[in-house]
Protein backbone atom coordinates (compact mmCIF):
# COMPACT_ATOMS: atom_id res chain seq x y z
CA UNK A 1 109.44 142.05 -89.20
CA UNK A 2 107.49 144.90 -87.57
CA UNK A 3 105.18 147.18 -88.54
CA UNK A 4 107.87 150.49 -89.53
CA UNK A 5 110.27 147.88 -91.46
CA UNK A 6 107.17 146.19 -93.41
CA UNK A 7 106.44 149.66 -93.76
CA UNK A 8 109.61 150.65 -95.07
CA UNK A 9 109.93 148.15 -97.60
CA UNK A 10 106.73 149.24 -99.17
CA UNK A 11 108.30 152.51 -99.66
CA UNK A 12 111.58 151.10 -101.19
CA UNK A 13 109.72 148.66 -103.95
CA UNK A 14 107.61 151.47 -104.53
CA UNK A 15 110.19 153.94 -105.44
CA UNK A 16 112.07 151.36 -106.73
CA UNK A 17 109.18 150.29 -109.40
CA UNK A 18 108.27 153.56 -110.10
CA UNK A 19 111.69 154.73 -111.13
CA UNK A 20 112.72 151.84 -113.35
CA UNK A 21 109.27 151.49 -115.17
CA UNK A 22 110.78 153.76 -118.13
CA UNK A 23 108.16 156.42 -117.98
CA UNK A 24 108.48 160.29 -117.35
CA UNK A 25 107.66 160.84 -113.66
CA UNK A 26 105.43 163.81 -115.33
CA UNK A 27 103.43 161.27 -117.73
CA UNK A 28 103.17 159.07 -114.24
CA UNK A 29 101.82 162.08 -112.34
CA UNK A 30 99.57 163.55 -115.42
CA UNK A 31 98.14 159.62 -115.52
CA UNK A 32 97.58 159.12 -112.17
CA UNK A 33 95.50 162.88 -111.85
CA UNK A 34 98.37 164.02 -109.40
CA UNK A 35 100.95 166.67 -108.86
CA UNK A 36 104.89 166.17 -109.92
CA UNK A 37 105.28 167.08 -105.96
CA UNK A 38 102.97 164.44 -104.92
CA UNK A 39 104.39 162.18 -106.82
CA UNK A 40 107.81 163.05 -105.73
CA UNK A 41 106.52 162.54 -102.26
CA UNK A 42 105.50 159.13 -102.60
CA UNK A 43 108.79 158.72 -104.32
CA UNK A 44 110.72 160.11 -101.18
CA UNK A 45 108.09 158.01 -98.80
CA UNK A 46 106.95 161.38 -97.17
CA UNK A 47 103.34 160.03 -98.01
CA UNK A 48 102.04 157.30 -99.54
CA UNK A 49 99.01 156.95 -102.05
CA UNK A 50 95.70 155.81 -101.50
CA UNK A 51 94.42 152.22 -102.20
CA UNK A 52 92.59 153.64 -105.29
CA UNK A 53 95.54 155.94 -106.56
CA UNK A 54 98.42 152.58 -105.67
CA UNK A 55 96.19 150.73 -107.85
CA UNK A 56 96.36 153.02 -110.64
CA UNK A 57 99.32 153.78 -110.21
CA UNK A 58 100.66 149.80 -110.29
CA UNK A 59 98.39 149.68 -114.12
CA UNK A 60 100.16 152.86 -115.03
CA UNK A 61 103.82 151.59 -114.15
CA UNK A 62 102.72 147.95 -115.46
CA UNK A 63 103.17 146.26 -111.85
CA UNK A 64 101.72 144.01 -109.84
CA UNK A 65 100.66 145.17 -106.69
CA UNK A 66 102.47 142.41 -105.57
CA UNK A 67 105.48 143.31 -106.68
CA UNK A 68 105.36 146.09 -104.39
CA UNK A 69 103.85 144.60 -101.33
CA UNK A 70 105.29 141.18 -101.18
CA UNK A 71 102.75 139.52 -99.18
């Protein structure tokens, strides 16, 4: 798998996790210190978080990081 498709992936299990944790994408946003629209761009993979803000953001959702990544 290269880079783009690894990179794809991400996005999918990201989006995935974030929309089947059961929370408000508002209460995500509002715990995570971001905008709805930021988080909606993360959600659409036109940007991804930081290492700081994915790591929030995986306690906020109740993930593993893991469980995103896959590595």
């Amino acid at each position: 798998m290269d880079i783009s498709e690894y990179e794809k992936k991400i996005k999918e299990r990201l989006k995935y996790e974030i929309e089947s944790c059961g929370k408000k994408k508002s209460a995500i946003a509002k715990e995570l210190g971001v905008s709805k629209p930021t988080l909606s761009q993360y959600l659409s993979g036109r940007i991804m978080p930081s290492l700081a803000t994915f790591g929030l953001l995986c306690k906020v959702i109740d993930c593993s990081p893991d469980d995103i990544l896959k590595i």
